[in-house]
N, C-alpha and C. Protein backbone atom coordinates (compact mmCIF):
# COMPACT_ATOMS: atom_id res chain seq x y z
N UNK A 1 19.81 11.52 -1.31
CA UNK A 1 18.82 10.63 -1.89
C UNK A 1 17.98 10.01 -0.78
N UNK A 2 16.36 10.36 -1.06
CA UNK A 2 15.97 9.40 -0.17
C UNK A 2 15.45 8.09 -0.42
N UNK A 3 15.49 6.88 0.52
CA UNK A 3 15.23 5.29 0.15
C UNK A 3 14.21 5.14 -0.52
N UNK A 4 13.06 6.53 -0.18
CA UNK A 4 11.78 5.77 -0.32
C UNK A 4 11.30 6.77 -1.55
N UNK A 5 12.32 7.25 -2.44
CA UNK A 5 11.86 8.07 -3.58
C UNK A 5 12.12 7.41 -4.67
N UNK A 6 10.91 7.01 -4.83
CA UNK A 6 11.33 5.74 -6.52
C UNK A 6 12.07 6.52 -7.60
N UNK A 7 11.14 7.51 -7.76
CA UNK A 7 12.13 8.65 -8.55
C UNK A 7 14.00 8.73 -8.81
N UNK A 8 14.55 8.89 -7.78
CA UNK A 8 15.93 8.39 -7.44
C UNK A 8 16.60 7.65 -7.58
N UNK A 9 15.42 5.86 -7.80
CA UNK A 9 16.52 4.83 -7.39
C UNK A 9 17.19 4.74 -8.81
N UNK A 10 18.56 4.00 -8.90
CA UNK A 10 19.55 3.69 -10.28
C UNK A 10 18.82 2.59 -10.66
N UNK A 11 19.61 2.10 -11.71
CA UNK A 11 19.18 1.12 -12.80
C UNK A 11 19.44 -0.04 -12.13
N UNK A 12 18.76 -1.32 -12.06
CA UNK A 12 18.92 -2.25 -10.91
C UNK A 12 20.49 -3.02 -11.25
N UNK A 13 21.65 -3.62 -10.06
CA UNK A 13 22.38 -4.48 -10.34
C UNK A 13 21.97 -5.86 -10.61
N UNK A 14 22.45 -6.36 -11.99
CA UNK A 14 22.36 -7.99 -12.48
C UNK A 14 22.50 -8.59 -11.10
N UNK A 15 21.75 -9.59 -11.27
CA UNK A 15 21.97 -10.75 -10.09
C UNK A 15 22.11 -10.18 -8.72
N UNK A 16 21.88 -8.56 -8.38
CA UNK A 16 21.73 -8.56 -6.84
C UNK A 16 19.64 -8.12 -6.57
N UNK A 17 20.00 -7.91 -5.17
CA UNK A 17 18.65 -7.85 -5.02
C UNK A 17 18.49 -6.18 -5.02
N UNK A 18 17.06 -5.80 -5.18
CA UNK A 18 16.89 -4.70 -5.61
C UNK A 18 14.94 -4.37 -5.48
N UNK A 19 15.07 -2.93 -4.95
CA UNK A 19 13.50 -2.58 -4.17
C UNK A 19 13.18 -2.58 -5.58
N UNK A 20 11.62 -2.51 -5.39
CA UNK A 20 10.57 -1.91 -6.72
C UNK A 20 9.92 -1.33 -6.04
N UNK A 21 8.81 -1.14 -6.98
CA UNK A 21 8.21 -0.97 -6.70
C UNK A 21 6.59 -1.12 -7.64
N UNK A 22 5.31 -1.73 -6.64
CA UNK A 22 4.19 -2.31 -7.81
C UNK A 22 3.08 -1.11 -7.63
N UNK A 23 1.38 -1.51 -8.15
CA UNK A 23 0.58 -1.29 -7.60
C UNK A 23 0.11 -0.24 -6.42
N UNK A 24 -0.21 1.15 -6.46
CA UNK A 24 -1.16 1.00 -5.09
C UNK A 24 -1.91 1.59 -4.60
N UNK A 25 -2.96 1.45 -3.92
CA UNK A 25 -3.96 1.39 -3.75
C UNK A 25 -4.63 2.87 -3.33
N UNK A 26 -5.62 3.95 -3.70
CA UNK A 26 -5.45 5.12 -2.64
C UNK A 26 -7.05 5.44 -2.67
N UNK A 27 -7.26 5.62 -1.52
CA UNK A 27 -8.91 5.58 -0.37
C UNK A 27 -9.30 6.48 -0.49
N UNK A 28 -10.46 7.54 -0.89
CA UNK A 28 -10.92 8.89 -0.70
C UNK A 28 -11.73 8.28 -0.07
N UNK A 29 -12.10 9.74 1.20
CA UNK A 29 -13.91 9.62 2.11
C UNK A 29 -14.06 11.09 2.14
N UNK A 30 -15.32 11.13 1.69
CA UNK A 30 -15.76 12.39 2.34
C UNK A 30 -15.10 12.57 3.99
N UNK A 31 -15.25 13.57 3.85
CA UNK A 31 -15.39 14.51 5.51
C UNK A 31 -15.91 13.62 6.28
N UNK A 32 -15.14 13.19 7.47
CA UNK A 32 -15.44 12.22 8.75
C UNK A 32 -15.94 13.41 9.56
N UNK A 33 -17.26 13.18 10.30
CA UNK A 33 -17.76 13.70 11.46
C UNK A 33 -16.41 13.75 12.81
N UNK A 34 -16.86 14.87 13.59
CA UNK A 34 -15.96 14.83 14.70
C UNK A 34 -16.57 13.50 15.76
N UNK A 35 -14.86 13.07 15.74
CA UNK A 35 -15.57 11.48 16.83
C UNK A 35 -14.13 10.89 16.40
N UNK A 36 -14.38 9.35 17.24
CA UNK A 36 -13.21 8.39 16.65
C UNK A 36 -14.07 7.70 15.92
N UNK A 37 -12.92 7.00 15.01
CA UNK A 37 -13.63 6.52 13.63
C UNK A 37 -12.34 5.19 13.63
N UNK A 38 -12.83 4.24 12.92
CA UNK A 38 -12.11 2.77 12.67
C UNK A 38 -12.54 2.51 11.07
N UNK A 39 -11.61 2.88 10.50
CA UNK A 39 -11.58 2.49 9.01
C UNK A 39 -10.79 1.26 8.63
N UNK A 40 -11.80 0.09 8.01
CA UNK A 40 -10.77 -1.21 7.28
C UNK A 40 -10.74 -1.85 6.30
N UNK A 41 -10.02 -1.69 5.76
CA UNK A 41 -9.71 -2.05 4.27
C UNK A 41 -9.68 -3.51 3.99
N UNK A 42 -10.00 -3.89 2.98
CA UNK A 42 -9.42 -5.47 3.00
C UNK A 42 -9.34 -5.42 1.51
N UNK A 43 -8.27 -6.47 0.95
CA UNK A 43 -8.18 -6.61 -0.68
C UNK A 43 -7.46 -7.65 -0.73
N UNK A 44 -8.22 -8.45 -1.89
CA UNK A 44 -7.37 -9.69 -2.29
C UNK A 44 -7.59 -9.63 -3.75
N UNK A 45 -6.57 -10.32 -4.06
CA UNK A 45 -6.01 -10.30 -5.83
C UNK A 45 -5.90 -11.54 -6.26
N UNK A 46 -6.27 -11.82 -6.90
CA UNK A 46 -6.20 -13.49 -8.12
C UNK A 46 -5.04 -13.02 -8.66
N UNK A 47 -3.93 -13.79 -8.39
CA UNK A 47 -2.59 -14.02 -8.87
C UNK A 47 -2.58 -14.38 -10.40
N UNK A 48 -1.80 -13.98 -11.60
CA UNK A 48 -2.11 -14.35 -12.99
C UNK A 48 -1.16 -15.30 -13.40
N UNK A 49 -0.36 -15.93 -12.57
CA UNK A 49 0.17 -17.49 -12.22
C UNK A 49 0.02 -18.33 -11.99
N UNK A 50 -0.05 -19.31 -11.52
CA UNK A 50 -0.93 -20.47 -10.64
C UNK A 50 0.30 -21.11 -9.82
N UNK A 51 1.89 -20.01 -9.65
CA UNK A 51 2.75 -20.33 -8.98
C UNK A 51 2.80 -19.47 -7.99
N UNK A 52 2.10 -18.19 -8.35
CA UNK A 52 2.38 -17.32 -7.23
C UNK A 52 1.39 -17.36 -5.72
N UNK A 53 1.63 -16.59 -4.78
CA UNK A 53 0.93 -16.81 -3.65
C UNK A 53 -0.32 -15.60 -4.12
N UNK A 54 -1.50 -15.70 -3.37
CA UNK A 54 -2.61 -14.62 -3.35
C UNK A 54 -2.32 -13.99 -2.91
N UNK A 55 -3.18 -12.55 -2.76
CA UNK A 55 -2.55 -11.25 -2.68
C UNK A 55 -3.70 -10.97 -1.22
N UNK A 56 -3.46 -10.94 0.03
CA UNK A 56 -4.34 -10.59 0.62
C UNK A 56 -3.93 -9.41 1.95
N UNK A 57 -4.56 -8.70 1.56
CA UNK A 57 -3.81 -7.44 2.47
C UNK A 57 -4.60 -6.71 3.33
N UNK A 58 -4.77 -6.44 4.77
CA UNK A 58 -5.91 -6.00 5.50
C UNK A 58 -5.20 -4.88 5.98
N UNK A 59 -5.59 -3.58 6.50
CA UNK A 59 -4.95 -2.49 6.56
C UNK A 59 -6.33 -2.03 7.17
N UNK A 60 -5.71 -1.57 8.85
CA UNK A 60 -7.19 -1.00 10.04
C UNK A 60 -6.37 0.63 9.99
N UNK A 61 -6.86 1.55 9.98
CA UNK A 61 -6.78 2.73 10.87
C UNK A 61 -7.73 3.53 11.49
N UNK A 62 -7.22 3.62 12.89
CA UNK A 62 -7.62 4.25 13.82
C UNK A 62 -7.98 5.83 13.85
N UNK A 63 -8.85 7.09 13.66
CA UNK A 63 -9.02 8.02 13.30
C UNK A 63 -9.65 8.58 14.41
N UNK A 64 -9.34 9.72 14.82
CA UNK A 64 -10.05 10.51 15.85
C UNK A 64 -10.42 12.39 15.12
N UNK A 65 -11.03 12.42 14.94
CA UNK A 65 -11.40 13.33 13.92
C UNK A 65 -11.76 15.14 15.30
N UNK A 66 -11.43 15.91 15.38
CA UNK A 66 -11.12 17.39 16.26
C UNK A 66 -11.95 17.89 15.12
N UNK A 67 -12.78 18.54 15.95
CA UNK A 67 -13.13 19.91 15.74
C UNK A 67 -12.61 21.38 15.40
């Protein structure tokens, strides 16, 4: 089994702690020119609580694109 195959995981134990899994997010780009490239994401979410924290998530990658 692997950790990171939601597929896999069992039925959660009462009262222990236990992964999920939510939401997420996925980026298409056309075809990057050959070069380095700096792609950055940013996203924030209005919480539908007014207990929970905001959702703010920044995510840089670095790309060097070969011929």
């Amino acid at each position: 089994m692997r950790p990171d195959n939601a597929e896999e995981w069992k039925a959660p134990i009462v009262g222990g702690n236990n992964t999920s899994m939510a939401e997420n997010y996925y980026l298409f780009f056309k075809p990057l020119p050959v070069g380095d490239h700096m792609i950055e994401s940013e996203v924030t979410r209005q919480v539908l609580q007014s207990n929970q924290p905001v959702e703010h998530d920044v995510a840089k990658w670095n790309i060097k694109v070969f011929k």
